[in-house]
C-alpha atoms as a PDB file:
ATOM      1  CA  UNK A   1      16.569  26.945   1.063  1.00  0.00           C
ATOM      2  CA  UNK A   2      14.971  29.940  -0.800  1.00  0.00           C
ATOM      3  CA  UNK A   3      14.732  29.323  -4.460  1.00  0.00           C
ATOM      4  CA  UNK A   4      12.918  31.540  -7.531  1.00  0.00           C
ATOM      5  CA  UNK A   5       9.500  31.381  -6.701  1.00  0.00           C
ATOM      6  CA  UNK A   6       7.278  29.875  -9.571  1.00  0.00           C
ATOM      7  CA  UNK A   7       3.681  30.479  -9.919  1.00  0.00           C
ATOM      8  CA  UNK A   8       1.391  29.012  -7.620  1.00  0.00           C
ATOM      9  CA  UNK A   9      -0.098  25.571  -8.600  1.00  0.00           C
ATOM     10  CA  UNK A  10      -4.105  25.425  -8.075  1.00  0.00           C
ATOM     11  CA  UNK A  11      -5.468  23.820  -5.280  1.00  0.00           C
ATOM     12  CA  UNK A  12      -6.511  20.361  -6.059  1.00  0.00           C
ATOM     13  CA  UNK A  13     -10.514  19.666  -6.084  1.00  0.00           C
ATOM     14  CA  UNK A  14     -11.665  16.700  -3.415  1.00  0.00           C
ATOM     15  CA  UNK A  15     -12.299  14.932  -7.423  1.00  0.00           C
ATOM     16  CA  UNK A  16      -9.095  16.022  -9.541  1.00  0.00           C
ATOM     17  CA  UNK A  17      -6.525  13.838  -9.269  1.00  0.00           C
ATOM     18  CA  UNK A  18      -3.681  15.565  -7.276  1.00  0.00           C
ATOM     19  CA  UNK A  19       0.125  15.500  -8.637  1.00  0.00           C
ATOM     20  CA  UNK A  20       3.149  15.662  -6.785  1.00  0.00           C
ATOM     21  CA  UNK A  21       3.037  19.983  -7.455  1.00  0.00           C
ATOM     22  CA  UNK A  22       0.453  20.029  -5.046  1.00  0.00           C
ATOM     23  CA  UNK A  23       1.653  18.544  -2.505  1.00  0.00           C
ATOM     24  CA  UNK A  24       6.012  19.004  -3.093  1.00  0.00           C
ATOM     25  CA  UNK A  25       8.106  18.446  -0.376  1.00  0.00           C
ATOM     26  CA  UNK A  26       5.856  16.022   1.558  1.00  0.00           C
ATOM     27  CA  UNK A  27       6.497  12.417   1.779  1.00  0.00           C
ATOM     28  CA  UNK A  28       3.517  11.344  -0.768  1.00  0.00           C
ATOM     29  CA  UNK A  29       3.681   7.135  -0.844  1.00  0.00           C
ATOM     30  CA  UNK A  30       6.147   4.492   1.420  1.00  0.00           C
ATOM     31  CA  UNK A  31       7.402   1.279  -0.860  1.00  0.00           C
ATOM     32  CA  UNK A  32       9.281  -2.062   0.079  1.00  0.00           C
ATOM     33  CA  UNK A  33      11.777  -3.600  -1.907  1.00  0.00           C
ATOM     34  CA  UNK A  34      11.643  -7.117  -1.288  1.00  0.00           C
ATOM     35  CA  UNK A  35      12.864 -10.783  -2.171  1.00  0.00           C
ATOM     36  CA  UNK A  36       9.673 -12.787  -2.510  1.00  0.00           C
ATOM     37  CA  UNK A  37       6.597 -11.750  -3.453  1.00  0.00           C
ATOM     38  CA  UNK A  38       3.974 -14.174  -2.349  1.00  0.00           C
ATOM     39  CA  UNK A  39       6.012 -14.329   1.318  1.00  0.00           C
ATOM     40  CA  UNK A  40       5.828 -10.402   1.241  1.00  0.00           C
ATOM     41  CA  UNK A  41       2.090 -10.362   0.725  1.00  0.00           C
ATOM     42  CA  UNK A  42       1.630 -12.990   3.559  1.00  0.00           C
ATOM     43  CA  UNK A  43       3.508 -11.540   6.037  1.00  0.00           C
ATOM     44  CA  UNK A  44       1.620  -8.029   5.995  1.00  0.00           C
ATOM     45  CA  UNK A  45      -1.476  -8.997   4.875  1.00  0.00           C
ATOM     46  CA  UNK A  46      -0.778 -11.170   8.260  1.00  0.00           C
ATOM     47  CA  UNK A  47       0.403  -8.143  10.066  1.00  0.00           C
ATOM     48  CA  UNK A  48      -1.637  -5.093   8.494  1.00  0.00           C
ATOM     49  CA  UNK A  49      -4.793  -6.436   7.182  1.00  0.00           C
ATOM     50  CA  UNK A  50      -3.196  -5.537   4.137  1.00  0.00           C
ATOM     51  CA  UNK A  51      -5.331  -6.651   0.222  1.00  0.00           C
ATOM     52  CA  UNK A  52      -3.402  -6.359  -2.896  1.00  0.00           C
ATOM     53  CA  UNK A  53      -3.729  -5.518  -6.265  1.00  0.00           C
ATOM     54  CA  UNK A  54      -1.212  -5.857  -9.126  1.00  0.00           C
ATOM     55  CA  UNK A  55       0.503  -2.427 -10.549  1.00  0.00           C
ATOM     56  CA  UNK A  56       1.526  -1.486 -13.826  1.00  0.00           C
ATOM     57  CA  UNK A  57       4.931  -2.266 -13.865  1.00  0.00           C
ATOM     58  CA  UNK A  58       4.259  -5.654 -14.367  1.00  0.00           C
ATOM     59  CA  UNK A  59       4.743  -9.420 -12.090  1.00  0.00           C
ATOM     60  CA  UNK A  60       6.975  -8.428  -9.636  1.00  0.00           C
ATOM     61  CA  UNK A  61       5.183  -5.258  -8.669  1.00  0.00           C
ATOM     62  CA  UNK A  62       1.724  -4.691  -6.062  1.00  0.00           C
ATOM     63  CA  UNK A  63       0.029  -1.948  -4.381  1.00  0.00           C
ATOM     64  CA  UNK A  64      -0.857  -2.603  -1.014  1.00  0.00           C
ATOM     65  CA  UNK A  65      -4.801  -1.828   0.055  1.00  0.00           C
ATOM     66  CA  UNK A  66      -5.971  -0.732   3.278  1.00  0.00           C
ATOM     67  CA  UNK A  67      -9.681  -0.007   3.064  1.00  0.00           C
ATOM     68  CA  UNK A  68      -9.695  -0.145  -0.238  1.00  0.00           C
ATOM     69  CA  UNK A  69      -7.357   2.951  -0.776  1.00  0.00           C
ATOM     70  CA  UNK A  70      -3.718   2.368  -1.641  1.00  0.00           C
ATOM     71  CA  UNK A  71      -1.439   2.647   0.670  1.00  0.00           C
ATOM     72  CA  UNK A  72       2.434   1.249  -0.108  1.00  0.00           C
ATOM     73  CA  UNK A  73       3.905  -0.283  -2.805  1.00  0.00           C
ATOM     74  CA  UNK A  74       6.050  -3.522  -2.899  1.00  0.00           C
ATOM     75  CA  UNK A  75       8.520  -4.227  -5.363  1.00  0.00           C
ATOM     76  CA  UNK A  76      10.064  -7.897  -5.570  1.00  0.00           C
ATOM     77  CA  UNK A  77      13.291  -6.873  -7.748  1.00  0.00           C
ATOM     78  CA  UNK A  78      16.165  -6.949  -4.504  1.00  0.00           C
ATOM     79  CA  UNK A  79      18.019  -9.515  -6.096  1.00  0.00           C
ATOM     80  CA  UNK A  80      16.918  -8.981  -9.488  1.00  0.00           C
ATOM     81  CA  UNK A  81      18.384  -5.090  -9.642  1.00  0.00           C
ATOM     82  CA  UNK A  82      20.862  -6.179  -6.685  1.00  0.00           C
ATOM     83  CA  UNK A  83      19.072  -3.829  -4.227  1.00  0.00           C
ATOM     84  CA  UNK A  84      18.988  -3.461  -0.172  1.00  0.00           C
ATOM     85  CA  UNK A  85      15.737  -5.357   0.916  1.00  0.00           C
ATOM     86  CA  UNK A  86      14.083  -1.566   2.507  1.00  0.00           C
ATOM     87  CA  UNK A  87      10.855   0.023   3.392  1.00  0.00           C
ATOM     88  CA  UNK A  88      11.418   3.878   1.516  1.00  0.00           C
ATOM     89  CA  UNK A  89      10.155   6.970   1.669  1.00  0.00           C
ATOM     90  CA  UNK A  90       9.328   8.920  -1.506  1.00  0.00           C
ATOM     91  CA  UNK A  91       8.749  12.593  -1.236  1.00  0.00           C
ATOM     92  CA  UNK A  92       6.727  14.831  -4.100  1.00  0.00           C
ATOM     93  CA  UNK A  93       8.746  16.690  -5.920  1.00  0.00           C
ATOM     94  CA  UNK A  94       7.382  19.093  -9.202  1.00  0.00           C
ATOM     95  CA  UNK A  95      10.795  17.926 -11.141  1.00  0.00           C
ATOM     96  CA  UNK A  96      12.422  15.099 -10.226  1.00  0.00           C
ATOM     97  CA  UNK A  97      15.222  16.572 -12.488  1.00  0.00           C
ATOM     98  CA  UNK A  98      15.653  19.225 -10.790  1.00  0.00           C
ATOM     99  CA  UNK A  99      15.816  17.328  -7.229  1.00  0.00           C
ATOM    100  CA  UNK A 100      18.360  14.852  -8.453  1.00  0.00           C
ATOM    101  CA  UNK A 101      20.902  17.510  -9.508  1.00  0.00           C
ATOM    102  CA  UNK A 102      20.495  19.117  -6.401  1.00  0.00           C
ATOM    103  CA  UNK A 103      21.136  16.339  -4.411  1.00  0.00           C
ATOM    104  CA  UNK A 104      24.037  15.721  -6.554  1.00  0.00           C
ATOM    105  CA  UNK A 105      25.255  19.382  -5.786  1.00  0.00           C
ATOM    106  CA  UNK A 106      25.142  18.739  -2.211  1.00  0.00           C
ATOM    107  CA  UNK A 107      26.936  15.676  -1.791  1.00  0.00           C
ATOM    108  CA  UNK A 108      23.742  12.922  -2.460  1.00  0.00           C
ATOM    109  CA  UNK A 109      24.265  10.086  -4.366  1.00  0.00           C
ATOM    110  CA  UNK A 110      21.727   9.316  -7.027  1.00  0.00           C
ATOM    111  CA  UNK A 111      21.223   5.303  -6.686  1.00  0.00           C
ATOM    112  CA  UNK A 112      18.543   5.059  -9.376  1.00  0.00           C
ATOM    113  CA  UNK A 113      16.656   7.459 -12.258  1.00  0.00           C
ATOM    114  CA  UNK A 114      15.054   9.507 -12.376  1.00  0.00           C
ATOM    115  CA  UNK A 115      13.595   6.545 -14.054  1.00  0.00           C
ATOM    116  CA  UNK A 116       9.589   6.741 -16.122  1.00  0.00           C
ATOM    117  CA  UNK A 117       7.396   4.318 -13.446  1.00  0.00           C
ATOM    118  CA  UNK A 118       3.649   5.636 -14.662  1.00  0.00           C
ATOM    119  CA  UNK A 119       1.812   7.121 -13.557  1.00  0.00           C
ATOM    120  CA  UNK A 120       5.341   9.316 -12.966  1.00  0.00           C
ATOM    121  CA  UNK A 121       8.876   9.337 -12.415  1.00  0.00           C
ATOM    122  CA  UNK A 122      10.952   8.577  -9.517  1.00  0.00           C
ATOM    123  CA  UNK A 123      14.800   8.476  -8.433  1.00  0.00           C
ATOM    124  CA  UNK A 124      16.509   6.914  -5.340  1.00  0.00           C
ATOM    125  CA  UNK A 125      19.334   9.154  -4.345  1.00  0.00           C
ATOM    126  CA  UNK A 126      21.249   7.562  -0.612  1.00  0.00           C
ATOM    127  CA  UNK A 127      21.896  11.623   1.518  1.00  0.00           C
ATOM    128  CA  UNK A 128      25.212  12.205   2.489  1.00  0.00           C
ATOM    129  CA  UNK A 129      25.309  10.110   5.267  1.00  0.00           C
ATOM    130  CA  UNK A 130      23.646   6.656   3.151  1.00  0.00           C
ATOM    131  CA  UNK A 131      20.141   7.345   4.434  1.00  0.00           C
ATOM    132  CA  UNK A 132      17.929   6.194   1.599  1.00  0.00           C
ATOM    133  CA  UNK A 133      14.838   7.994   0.469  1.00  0.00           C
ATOM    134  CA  UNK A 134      12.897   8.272  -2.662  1.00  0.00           C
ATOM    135  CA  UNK A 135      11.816  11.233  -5.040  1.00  0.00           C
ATOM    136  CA  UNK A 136       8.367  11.385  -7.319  1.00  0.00           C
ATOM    137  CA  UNK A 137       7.178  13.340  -9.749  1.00  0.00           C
ATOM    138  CA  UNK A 138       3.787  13.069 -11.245  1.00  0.00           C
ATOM    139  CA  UNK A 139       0.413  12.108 -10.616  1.00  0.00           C
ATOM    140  CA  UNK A 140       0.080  10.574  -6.882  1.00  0.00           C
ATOM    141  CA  UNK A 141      -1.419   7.215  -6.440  1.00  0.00           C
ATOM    142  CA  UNK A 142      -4.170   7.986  -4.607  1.00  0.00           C
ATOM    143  CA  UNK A 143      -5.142  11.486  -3.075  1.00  0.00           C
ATOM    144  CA  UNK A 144      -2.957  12.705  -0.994  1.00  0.00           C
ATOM    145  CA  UNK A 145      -5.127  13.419   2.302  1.00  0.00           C
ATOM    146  CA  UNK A 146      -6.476  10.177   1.762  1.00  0.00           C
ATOM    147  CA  UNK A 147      -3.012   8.459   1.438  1.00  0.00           C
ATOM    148  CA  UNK A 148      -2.404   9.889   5.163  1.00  0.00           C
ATOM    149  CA  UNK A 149      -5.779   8.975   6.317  1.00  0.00           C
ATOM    150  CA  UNK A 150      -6.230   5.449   5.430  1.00  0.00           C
ATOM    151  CA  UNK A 151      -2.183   4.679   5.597  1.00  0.00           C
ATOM    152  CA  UNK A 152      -0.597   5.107   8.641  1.00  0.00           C
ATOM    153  CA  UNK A 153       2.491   5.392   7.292  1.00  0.00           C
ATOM    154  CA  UNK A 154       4.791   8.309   9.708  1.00  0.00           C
ATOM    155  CA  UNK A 155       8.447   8.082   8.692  1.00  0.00           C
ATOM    156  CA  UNK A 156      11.536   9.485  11.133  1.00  0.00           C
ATOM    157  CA  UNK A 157      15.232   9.939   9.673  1.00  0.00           C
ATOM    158  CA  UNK A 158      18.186   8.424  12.125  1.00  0.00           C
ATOM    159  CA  UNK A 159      20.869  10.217  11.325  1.00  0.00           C
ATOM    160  CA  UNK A 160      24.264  11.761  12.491  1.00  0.00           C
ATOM    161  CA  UNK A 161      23.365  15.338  12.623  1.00  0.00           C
ATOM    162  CA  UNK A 162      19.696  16.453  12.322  1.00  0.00           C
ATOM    163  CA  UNK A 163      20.027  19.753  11.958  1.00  0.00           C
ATOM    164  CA  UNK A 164      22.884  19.169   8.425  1.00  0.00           C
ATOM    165  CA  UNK A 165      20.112  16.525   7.198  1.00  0.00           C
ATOM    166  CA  UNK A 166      17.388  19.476   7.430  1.00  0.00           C
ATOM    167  CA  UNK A 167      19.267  21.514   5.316  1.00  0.00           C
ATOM    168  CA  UNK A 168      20.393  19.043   2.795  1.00  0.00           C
ATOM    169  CA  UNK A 169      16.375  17.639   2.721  1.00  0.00           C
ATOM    170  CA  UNK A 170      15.488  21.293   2.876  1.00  0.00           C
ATOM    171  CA  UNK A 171      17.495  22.337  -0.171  1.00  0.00           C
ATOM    172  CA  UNK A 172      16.784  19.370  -2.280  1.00  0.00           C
ATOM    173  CA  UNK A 173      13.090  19.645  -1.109  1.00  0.00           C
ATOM    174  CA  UNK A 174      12.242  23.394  -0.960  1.00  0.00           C
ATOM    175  CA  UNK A 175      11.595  23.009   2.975  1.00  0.00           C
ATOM    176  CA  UNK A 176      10.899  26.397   4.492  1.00  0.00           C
ATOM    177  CA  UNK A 177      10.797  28.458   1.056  1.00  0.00           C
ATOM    178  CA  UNK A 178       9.105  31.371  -0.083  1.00  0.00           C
ATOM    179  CA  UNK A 179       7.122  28.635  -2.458  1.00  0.00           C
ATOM    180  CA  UNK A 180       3.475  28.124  -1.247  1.00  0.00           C
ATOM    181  CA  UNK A 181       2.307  25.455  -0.241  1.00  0.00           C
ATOM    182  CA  UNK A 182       5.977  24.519   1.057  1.00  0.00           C
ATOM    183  CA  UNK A 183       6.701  21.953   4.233  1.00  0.00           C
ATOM    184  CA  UNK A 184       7.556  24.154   7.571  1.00  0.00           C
ATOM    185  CA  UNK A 185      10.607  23.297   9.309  1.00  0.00           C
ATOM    186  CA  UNK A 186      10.325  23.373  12.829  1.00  0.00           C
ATOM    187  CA  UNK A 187      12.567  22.326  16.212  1.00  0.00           C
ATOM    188  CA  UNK A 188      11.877  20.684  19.254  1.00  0.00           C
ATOM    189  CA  UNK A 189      14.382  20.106  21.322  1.00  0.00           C
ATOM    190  CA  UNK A 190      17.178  17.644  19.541  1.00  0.00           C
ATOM    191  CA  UNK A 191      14.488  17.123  16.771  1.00  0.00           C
ATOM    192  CA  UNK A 192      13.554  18.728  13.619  1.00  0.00           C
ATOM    193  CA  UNK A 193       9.628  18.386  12.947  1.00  0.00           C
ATOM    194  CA  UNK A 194       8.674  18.099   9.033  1.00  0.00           C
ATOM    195  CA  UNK A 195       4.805  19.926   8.883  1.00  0.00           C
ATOM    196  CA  UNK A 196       2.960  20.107   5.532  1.00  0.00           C
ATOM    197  CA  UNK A 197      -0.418  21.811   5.378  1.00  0.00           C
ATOM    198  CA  UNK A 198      -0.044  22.321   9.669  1.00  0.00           C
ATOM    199  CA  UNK A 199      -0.004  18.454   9.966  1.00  0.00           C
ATOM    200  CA  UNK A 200       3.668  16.400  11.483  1.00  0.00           C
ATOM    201  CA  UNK A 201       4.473  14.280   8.369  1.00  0.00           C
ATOM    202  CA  UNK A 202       8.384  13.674   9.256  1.00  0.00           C
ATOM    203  CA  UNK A 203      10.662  13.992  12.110  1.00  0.00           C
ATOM    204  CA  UNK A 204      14.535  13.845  12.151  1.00  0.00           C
ATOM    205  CA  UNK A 205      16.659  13.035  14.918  1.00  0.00           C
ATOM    206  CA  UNK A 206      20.460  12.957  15.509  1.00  0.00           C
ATOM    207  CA  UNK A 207      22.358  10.010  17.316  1.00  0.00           C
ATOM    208  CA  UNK A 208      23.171   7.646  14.534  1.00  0.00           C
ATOM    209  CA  UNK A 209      26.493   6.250  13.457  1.00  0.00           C
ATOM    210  CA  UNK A 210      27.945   6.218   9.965  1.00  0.00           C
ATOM    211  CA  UNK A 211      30.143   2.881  10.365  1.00  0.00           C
ATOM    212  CA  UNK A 212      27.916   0.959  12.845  1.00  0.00           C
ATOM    213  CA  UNK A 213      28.361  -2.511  11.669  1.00  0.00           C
ATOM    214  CA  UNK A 214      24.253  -2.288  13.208  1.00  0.00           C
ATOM    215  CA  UNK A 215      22.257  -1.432  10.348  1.00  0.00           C
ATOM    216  CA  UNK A 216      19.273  -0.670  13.335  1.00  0.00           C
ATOM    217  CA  UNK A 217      21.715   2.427  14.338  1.00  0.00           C
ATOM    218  CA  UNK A 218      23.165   3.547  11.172  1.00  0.00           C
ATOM    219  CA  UNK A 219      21.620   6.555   9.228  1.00  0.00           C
ATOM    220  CA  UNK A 220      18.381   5.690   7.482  1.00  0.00           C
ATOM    221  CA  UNK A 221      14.458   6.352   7.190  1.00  0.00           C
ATOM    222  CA  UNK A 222      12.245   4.594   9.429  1.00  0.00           C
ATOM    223  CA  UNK A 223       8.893   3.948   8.552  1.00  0.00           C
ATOM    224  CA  UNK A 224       5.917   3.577  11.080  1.00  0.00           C
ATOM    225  CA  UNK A 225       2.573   2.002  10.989  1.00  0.00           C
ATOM    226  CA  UNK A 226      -0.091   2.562  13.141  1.00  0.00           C
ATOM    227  CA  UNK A 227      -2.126  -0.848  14.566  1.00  0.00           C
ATOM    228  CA  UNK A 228      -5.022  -1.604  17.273  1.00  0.00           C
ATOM    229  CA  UNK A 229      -2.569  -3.901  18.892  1.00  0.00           C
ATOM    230  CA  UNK A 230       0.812  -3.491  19.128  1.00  0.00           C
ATOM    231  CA  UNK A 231       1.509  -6.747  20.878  1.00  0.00           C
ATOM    232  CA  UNK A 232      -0.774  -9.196  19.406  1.00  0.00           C
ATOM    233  CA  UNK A 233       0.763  -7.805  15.347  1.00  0.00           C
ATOM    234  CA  UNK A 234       4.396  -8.413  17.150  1.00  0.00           C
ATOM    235  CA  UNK A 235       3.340 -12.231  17.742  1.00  0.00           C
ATOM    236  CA  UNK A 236       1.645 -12.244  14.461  1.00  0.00           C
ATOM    237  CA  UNK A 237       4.677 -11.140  12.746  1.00  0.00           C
ATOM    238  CA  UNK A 238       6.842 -13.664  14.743  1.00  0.00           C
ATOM    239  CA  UNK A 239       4.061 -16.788  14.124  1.00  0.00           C
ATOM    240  CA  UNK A 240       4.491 -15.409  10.169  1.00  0.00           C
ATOM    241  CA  UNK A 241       8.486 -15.636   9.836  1.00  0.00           C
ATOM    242  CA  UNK A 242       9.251 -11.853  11.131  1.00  0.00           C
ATOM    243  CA  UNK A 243      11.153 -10.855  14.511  1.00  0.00           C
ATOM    244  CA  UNK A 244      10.742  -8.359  17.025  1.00  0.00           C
ATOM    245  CA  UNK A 245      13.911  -6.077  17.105  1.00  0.00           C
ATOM    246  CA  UNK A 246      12.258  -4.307  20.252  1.00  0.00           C
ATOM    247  CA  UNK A 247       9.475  -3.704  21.716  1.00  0.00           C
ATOM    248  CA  UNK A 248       7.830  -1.241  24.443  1.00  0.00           C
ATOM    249  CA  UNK A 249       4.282  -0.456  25.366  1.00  0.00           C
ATOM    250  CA  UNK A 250       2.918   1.497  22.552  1.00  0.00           C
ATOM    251  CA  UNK A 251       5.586   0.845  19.882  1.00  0.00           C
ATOM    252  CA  UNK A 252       7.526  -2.249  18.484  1.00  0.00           C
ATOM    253  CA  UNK A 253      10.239  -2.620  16.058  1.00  0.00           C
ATOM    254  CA  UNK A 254      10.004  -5.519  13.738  1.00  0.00           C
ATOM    255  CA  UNK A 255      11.998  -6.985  10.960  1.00  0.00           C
ATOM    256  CA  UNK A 256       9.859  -8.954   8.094  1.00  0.00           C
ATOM    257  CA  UNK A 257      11.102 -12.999   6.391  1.00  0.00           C
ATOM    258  CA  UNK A 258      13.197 -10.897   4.419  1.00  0.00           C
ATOM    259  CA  UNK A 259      14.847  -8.468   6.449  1.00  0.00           C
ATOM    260  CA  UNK A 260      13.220  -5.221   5.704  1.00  0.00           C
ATOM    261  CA  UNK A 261      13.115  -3.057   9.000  1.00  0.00           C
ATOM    262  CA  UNK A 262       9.381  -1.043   9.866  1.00  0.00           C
ATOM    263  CA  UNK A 263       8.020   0.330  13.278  1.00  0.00           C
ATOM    264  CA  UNK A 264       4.464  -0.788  14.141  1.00  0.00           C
ATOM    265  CA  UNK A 265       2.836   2.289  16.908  1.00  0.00           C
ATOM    266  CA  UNK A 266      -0.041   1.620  18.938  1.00  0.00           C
ATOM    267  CA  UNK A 267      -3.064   4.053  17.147  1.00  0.00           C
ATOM    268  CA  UNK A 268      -4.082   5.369  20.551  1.00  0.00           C
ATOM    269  CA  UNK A 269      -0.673   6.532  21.047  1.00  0.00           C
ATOM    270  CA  UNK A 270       0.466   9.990  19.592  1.00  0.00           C
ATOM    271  CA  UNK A 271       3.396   9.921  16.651  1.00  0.00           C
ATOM    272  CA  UNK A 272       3.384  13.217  16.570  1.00  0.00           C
END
């Protein structure tokens, strides 16, 4: 995982705008590629409490507001660019060049990019088991500690082997380098735990299957959102065209109209 070590990018002011060097490694932003746009927006502004505001990138594009701070993005192009309807993950990365021929070297496969989307630029690469995840380079869209603050986006990777995916994320990503500021691989148990700045931003576990005609139990990124309620946003989601895949006291996994796949976690319960 050890790569030349660069110089040291300056610490980003509470004021400067902060770019995906300051923060590489870490997933930085969570978007959903969906169908329909207007039954998107209603069914988490239903769910989440989620506003909206429109993006750069034109019609088909928003930016998802929780207190006013940016939080996800949503991008209605599934059948458009004949895409998987998908929450993803996008990680920082200081070249997103640089990432995709690594994951190439290793076995990825680079879906998309790395493509200009301002105010950066961003690839989809599927890992070598067909786990999705994104890559961005660039300015963030909102600060960073403020992303994880007021979004309570966690994301977990199901996949076959946990300890292979950490080293293919890990090369790709400069986990556990000499470079500072780096994410810190660490184990518990079965699991590897993803830390950036001393804070759990991923975990990885092992147990899924390649070929399961189940796309709940194949390999892929799971993203989490924290609520007040677990069980009154599963009936909302229900009441608002969404199922409940499962559900237990403190957590419930729900599908949305379209088919996307997200993890809603009571806030009083830990993630970590």
């Amino acid at each position: 995982m050890n790569h030349d070590t660069p110089p040291s990018p300056p610490s980003p002011r509470a004021t400067e705008v902060v770019s995906s060097h300051h923060v590489f490694g870490a997933p930085c932003w969570v978007s959903l590629t969906s169908r329909d746009l207007e039954t998107t927006q209603d069914f988490y502004s239903a769910v989440l409490g989620w506003k909206w505001r429109k993006g750069k990138l034109g019609d088909r594009f928003r930016i998802a507001l929780a207190d006013d701070v940016p939080v996800a993005g949503i991008a209605a192009v599934a059948t458009m660019w004949q895409m998987a309807v998908a929450w993803t993950p996008y990680f920082a990365v200081p070249s997103a060049d640089e990432a995709v021929s690594r994951a190439r070297e290793r076995g990825g496969t680079v879906a998309v990019g790395p493509i200009s989307l301002p105010p950066g630029r961003a690839a989809l690469i599927a890992d070598r088991d067909g786990a999705t995840f994104g890559i961005w380079e660039g300015e963030l869209f909102t600060n960073w500690e403020s992303w994880r603050q007021a979004s309570p986006a966690f994301i977990r990777l199901h996949t076959r082997d946990a300890f292979d995916a950490a080293i293919f994320y890990g090369e790709i990503l400069d986990w556990a380098s000499r470079l500072p500021g780096c994410c810190e691989v660490g184990y518990e148990g079965d699991e590897v735990v993803l830390r950036s700045e001393g804070e759990i931003v991923a975990r990885i576990e092992s147990g899924a299957l390649e070929a399961a005609p189940d796309p709940t139990i194949r390999p892929h990124w799971q993203v989490h959102f924290a609520v007040a309620d677990v069980t009154a946003c599963a009936l909302t989601a229900e009441q608002h065209g969404g199922s409940v895949l499962g559900k237990g006291a403190d957590e419930a996994v729900l599908r949305d109209p379209d088919g996307a796949q997200f993890t809603i976690t009571s806030r009083g319960a830990s993630l970590r």
